[in-house]
C-alpha atoms as a PDB file:
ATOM      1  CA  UNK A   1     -13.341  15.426   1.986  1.00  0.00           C
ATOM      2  CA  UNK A   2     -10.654  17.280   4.680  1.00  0.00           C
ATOM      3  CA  UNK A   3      -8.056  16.307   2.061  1.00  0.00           C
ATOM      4  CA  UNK A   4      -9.432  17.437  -0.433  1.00  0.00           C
ATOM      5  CA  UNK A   5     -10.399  20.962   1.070  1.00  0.00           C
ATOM      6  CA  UNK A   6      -7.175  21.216   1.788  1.00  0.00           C
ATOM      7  CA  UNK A   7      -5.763  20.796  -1.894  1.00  0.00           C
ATOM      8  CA  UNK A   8      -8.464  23.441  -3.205  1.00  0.00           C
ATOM      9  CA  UNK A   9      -7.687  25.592  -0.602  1.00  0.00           C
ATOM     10  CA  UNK A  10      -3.936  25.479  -1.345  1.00  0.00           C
ATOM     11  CA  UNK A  11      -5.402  25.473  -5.222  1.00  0.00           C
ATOM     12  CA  UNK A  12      -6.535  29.112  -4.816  1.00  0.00           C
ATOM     13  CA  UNK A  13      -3.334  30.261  -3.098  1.00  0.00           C
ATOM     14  CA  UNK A  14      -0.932  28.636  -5.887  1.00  0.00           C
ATOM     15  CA  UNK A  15      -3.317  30.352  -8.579  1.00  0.00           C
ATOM     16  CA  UNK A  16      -2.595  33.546  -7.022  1.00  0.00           C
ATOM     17  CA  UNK A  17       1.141  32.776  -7.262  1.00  0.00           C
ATOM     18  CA  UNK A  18       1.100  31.464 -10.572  1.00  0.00           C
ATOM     19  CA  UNK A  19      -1.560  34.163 -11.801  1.00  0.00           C
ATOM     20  CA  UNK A  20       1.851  36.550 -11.733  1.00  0.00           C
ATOM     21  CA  UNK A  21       5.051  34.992 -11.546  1.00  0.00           C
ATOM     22  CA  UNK A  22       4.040  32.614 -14.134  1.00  0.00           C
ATOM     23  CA  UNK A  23       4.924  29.603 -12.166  1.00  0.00           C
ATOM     24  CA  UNK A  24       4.605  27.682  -9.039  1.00  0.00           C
ATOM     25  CA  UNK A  25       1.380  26.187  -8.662  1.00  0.00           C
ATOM     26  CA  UNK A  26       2.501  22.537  -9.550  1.00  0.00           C
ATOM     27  CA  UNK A  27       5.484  23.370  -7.065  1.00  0.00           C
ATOM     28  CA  UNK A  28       2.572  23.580  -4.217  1.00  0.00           C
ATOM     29  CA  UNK A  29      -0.231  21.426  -4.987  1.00  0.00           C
ATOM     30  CA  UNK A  30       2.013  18.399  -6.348  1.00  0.00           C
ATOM     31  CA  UNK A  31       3.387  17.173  -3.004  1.00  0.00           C
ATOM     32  CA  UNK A  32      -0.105  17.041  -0.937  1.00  0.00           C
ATOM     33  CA  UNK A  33      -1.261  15.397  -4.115  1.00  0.00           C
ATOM     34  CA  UNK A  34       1.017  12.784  -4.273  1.00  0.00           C
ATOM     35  CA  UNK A  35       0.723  11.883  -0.386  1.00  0.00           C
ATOM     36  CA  UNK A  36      -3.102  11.858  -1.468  1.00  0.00           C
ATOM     37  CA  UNK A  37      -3.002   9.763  -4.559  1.00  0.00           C
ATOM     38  CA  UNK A  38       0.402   8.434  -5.102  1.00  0.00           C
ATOM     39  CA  UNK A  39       2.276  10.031  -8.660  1.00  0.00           C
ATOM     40  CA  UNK A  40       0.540   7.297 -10.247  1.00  0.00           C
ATOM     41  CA  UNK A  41      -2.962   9.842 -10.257  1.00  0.00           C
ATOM     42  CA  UNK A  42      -1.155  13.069  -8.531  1.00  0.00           C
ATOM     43  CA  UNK A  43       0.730  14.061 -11.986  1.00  0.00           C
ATOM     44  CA  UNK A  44      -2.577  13.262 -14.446  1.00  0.00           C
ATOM     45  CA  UNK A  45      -5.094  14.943 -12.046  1.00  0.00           C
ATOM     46  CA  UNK A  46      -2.082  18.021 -12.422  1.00  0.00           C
ATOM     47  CA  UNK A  47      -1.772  17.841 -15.781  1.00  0.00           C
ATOM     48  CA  UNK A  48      -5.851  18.298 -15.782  1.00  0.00           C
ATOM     49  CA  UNK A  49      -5.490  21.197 -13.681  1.00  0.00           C
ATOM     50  CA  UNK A  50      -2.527  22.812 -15.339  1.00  0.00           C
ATOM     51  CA  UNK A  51      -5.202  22.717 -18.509  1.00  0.00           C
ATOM     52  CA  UNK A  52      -7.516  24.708 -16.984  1.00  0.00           C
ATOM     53  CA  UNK A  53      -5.345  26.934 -15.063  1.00  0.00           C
ATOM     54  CA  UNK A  54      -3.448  27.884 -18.441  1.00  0.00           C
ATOM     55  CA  UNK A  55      -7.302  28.525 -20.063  1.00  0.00           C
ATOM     56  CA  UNK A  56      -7.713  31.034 -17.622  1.00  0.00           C
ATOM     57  CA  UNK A  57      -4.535  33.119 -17.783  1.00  0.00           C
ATOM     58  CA  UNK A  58      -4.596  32.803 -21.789  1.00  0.00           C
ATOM     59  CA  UNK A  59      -8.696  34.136 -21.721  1.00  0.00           C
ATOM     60  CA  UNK A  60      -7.101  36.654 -19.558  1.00  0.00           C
ATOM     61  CA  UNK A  61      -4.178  38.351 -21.741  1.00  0.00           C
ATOM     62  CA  UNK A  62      -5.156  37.020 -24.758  1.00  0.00           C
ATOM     63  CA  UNK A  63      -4.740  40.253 -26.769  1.00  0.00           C
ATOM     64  CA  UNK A  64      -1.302  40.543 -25.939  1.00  0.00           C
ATOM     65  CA  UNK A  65      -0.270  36.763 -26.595  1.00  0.00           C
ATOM     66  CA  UNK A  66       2.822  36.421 -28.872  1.00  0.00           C
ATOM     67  CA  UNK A  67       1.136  33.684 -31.183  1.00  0.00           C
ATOM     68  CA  UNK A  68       4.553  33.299 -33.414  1.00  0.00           C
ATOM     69  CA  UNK A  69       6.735  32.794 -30.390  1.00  0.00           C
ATOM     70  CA  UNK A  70       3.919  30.090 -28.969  1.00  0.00           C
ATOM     71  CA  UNK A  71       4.408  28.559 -32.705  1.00  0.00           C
ATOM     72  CA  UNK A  72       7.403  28.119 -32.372  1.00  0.00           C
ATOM     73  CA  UNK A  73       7.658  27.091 -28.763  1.00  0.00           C
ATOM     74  CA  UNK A  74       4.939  24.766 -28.870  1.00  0.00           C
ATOM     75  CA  UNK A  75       5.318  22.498 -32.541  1.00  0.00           C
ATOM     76  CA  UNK A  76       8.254  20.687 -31.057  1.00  0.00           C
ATOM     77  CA  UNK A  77       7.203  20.845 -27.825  1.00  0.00           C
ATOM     78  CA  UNK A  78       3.892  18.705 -28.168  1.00  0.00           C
ATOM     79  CA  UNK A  79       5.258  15.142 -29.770  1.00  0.00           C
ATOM     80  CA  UNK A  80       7.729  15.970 -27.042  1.00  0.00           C
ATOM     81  CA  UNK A  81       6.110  16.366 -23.893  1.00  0.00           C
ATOM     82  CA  UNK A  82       3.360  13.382 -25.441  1.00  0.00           C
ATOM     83  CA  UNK A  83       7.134  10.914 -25.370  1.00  0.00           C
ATOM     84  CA  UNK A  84       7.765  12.595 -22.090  1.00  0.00           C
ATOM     85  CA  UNK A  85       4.603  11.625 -20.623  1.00  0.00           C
ATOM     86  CA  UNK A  86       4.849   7.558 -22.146  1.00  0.00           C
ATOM     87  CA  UNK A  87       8.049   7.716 -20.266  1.00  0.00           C
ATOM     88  CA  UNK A  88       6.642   8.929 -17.010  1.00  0.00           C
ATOM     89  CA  UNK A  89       4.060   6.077 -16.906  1.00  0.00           C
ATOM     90  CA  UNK A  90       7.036   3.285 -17.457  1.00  0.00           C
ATOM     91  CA  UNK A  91       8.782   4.190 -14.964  1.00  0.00           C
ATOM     92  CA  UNK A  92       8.569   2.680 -11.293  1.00  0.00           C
ATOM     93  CA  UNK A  93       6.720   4.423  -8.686  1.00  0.00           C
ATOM     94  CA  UNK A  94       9.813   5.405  -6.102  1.00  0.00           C
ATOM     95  CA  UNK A  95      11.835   6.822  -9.633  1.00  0.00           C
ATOM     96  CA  UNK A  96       8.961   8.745 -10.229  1.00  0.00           C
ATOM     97  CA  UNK A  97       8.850  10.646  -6.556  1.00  0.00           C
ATOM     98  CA  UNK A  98      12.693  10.765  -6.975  1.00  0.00           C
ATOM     99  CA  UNK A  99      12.841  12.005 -10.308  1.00  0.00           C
ATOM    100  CA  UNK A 100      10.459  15.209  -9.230  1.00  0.00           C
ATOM    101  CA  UNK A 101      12.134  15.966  -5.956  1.00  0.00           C
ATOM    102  CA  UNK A 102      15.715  16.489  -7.907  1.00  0.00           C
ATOM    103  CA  UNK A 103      13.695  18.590 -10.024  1.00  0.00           C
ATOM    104  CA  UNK A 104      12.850  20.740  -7.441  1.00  0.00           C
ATOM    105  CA  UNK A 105      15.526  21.037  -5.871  1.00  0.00           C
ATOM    106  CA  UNK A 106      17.786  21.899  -9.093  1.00  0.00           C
ATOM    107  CA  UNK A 107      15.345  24.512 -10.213  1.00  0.00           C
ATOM    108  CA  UNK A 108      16.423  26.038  -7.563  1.00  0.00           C
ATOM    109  CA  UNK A 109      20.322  26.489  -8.512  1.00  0.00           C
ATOM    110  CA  UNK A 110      19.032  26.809 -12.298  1.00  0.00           C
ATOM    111  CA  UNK A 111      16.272  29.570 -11.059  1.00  0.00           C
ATOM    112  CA  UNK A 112      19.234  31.570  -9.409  1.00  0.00           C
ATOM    113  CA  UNK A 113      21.707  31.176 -12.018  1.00  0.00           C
ATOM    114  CA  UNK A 114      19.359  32.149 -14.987  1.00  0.00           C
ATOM    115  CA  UNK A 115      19.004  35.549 -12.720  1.00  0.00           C
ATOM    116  CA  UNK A 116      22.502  36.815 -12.452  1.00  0.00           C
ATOM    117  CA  UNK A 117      22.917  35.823 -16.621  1.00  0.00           C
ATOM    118  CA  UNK A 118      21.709  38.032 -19.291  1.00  0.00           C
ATOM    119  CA  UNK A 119      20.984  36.756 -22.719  1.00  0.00           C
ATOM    120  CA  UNK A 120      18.742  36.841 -25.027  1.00  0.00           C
ATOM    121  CA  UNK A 121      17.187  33.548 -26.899  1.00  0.00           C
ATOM    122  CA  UNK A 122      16.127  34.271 -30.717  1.00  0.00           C
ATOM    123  CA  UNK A 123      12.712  32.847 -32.571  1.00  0.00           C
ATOM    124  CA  UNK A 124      14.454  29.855 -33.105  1.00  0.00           C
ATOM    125  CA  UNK A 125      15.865  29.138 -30.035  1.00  0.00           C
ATOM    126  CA  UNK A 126      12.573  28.952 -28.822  1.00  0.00           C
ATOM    127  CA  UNK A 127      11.796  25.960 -31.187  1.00  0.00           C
ATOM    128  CA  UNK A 128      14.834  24.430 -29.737  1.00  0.00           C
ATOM    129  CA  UNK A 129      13.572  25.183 -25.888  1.00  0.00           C
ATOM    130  CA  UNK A 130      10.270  24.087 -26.559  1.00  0.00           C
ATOM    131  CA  UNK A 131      11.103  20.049 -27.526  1.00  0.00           C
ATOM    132  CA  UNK A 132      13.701  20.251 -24.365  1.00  0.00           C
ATOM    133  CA  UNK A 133      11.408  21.598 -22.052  1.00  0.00           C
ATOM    134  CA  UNK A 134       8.400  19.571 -23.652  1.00  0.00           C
ATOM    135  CA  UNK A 135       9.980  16.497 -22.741  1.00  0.00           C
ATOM    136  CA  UNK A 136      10.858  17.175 -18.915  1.00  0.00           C
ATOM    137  CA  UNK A 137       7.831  18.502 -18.388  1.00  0.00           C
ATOM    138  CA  UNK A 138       6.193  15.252 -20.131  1.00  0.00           C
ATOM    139  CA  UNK A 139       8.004  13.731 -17.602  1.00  0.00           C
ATOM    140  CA  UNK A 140       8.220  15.800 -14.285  1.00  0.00           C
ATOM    141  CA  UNK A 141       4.863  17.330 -14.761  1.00  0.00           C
ATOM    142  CA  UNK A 142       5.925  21.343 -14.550  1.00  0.00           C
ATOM    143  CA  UNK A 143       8.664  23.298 -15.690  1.00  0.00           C
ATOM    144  CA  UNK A 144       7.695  26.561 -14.619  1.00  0.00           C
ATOM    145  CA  UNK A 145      10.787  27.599 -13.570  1.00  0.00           C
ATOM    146  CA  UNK A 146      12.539  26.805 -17.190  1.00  0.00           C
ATOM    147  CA  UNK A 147       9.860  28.129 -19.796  1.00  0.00           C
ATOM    148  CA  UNK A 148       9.441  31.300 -17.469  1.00  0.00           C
ATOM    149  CA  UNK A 149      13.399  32.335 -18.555  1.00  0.00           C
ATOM    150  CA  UNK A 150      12.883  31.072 -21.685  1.00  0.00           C
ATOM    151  CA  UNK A 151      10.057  33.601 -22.748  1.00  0.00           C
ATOM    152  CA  UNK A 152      11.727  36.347 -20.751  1.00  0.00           C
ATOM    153  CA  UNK A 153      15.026  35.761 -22.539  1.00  0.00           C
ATOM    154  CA  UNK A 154      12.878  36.168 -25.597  1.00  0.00           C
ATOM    155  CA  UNK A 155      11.951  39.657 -24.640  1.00  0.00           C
ATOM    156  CA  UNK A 156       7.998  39.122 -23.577  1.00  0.00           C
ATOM    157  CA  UNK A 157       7.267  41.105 -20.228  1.00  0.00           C
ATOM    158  CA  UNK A 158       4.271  41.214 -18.487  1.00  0.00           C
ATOM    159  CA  UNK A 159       1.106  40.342 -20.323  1.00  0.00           C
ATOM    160  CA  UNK A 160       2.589  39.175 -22.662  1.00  0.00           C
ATOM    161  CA  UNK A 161       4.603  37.298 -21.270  1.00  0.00           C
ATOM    162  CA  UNK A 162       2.186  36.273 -19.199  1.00  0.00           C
ATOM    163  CA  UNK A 163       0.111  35.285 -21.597  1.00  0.00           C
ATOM    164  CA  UNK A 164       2.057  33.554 -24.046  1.00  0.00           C
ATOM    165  CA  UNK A 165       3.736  31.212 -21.353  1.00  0.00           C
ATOM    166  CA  UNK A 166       0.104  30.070 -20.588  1.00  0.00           C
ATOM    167  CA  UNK A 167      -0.728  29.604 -23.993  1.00  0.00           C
ATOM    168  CA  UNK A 168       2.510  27.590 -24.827  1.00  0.00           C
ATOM    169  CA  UNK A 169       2.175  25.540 -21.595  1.00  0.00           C
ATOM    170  CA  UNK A 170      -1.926  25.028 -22.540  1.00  0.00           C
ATOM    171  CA  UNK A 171      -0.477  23.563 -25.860  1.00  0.00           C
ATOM    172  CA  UNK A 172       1.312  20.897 -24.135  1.00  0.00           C
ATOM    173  CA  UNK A 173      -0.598  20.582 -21.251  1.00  0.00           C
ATOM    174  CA  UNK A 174      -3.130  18.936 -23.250  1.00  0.00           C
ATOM    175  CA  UNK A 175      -0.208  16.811 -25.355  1.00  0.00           C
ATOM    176  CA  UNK A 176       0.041  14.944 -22.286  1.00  0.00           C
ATOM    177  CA  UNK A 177      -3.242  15.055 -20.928  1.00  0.00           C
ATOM    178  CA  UNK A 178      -4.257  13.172 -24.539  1.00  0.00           C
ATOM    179  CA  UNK A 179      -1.285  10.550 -24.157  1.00  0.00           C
ATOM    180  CA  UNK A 180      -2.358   9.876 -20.358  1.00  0.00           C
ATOM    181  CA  UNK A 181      -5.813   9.170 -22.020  1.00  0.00           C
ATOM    182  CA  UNK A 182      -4.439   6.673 -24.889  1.00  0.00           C
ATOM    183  CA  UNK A 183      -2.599   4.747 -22.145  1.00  0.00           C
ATOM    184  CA  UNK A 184      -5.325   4.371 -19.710  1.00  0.00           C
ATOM    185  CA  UNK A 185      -3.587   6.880 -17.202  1.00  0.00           C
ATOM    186  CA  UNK A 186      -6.971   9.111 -17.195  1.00  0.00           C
ATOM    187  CA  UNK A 187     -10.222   7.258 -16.125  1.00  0.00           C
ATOM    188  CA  UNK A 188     -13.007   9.306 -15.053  1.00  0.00           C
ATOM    189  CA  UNK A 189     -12.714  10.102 -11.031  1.00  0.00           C
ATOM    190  CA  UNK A 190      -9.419  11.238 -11.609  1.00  0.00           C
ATOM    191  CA  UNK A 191     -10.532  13.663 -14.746  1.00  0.00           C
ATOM    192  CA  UNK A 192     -13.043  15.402 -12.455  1.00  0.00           C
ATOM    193  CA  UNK A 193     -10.535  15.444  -9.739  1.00  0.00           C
ATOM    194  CA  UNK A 194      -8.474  17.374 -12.129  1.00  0.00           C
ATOM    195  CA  UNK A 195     -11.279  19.784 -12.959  1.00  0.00           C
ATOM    196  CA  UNK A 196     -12.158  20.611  -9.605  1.00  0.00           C
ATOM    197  CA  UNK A 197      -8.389  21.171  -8.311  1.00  0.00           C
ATOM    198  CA  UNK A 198      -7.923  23.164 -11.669  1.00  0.00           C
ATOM    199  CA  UNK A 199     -10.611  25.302 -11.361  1.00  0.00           C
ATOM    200  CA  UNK A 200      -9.836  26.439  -7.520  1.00  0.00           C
ATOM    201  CA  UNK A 201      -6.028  27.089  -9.315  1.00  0.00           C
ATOM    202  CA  UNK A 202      -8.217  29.995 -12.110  1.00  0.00           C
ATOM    203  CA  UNK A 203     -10.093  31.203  -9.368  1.00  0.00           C
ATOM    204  CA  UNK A 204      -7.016  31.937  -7.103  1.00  0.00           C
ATOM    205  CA  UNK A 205      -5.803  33.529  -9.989  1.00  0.00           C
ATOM    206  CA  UNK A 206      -8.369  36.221 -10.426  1.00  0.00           C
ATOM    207  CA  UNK A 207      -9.420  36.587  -6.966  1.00  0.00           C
ATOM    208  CA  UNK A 208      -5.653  36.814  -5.277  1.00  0.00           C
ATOM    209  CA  UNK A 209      -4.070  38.963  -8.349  1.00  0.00           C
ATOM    210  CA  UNK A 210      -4.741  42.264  -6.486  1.00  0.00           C
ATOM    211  CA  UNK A 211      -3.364  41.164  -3.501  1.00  0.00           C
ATOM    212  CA  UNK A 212      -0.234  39.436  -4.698  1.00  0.00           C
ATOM    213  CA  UNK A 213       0.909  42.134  -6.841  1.00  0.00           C
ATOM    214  CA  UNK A 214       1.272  44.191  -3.935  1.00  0.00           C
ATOM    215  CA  UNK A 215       4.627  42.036  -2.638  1.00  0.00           C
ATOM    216  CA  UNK A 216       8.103  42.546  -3.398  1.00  0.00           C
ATOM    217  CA  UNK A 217       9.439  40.609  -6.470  1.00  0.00           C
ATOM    218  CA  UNK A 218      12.261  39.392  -3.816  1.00  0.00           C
ATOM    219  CA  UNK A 219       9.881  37.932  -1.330  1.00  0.00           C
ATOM    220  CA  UNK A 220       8.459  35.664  -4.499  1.00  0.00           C
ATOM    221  CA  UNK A 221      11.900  34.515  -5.369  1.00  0.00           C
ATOM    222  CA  UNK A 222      12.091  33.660  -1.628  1.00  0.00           C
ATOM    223  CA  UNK A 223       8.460  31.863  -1.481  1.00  0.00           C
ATOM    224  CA  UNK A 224       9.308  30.245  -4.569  1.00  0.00           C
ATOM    225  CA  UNK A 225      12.828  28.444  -3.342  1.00  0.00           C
ATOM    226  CA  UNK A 226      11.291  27.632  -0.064  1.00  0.00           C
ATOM    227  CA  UNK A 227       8.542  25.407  -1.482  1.00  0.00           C
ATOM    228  CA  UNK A 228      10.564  23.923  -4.105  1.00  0.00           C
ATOM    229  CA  UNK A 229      13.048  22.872  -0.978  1.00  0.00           C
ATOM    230  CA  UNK A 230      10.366  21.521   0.980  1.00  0.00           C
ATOM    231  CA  UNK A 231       8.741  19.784  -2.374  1.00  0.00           C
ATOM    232  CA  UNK A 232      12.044  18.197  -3.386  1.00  0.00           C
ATOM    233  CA  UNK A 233      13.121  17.352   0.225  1.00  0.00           C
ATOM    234  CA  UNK A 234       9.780  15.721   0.738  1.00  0.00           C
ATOM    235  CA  UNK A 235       9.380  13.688  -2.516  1.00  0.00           C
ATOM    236  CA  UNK A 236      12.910  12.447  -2.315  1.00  0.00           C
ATOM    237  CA  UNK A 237      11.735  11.421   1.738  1.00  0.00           C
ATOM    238  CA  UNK A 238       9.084   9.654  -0.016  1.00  0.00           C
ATOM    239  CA  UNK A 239      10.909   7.669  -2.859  1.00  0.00           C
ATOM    240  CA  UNK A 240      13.826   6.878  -0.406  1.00  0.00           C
ATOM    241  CA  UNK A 241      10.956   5.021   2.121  1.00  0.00           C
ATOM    242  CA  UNK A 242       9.540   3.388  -0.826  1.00  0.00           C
ATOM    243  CA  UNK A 243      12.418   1.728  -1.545  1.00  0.00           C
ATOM    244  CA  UNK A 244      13.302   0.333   2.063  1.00  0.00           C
END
């Protein structure tokens, strides 16, 4: 029950983040879940979680939601994030932990590098983005910190942007939620578990979006690289003892 507490707890502080940067909420919660549950349940009780989280932020802009730019994002991006998530459950355990922790930790490189380069990505490109990006996050759960420059790139700010990253995300969300299902990867306990943690991640959103909105972009950037450190330092940590 204390564990658990303290993922819900940490639940309604990454829905604040993610509520308006758009990302980060897998970055927090998927650590203490995996010293919980192991990756094994950690990434489908996420990918639960990431459903509902996405629900909420799409109810909330969902006037402003680019629905051609989601088209186009999320076609490709379903059959690939459904082969991305078959791959995730063949792979060993320690590969797995690995696998997310260099993640992290290049997201953070990637995150800074997509900030100092302007471009912009046409409809298309977005097509092409969305089976690349479905894939890795089939595989590493979230990939917040790619889609997020993908749909700015575009030329979708605020709402809508907001909004139509959720929506695209929702889309394969639930891709790999279905193949987790098909494989066995879903039984019950860890569906609820999924529900509860993703419902403390649409609260947080609500509830903390005042408050958030009130710091600096810079101190997000900051927050954000500082967890993604500690996530990819800590994962790696754990596939490196697995292995010994």
């Amino acid at each position: 029950m204390a564990a658990l507490f303290l993922v819900l707890v940490l639940g309604l502080a990454a829905g604040c983040l993610s509520g308006v940067i758009g990302t980060g909420s897998s970055v927090i919660l998927l650590p203490v879940l995996i010293w919980q549950y192991g990756p094994r349940q950690a990434v489908p009780i996420m990918a639960v979680a990431a459903v509902i989280a996405n629900v909420g932020r799409v109810a909330a802009w969902w006037k402003v939601i680019d629905w051609k730019a989601v088209a186009a994002y999320a076609i490709p991006g379903i059959p690939a994030a459904a082969l991305g998530a078959r791959t995730l459950l063949a792979l060993p355990v320690s590969v797995v932990d690995a696998a997310l922790g260099v993640f992290f930790l290049c997201m953070i490189g990637l995150r800074r590098l997509r900030a100092r380069t302007a471009f912009h990505i046409p409809w298309w490109g977005l097509s092409l983005a969305g089976a690349g990006v479905g894939f890795v996050t089939g595989v590493v759960l979230s990939t917040g910190p790619l889609s997020v420059p993908v749909f700015i790139s575009y030329g979708l700010t605020g709402g809508a942007f907001l909004g139509t990253e959720a929506a695209s995300a929702l889309a394969l969300y639930i891709s790999k939620v279905i193949t987790f299902r098909e494989f066995g990867a879903l039984p019950v306990h860890v569906l609820l578990q999924g529900l509860i943690i993703g419902a403390s991640l649409m609260v947080g959103a609500f509830a903390g979006k005042a408050i958030v909105l009130r710091m600096p972009t810079h101190r997000f950037n900051y927050l954000l690289d500082a967890l993604m450190l500690c996530s990819g330092v800590a994962l790696i940590g754990a596939a490196v003892t697995a292995h010994s």
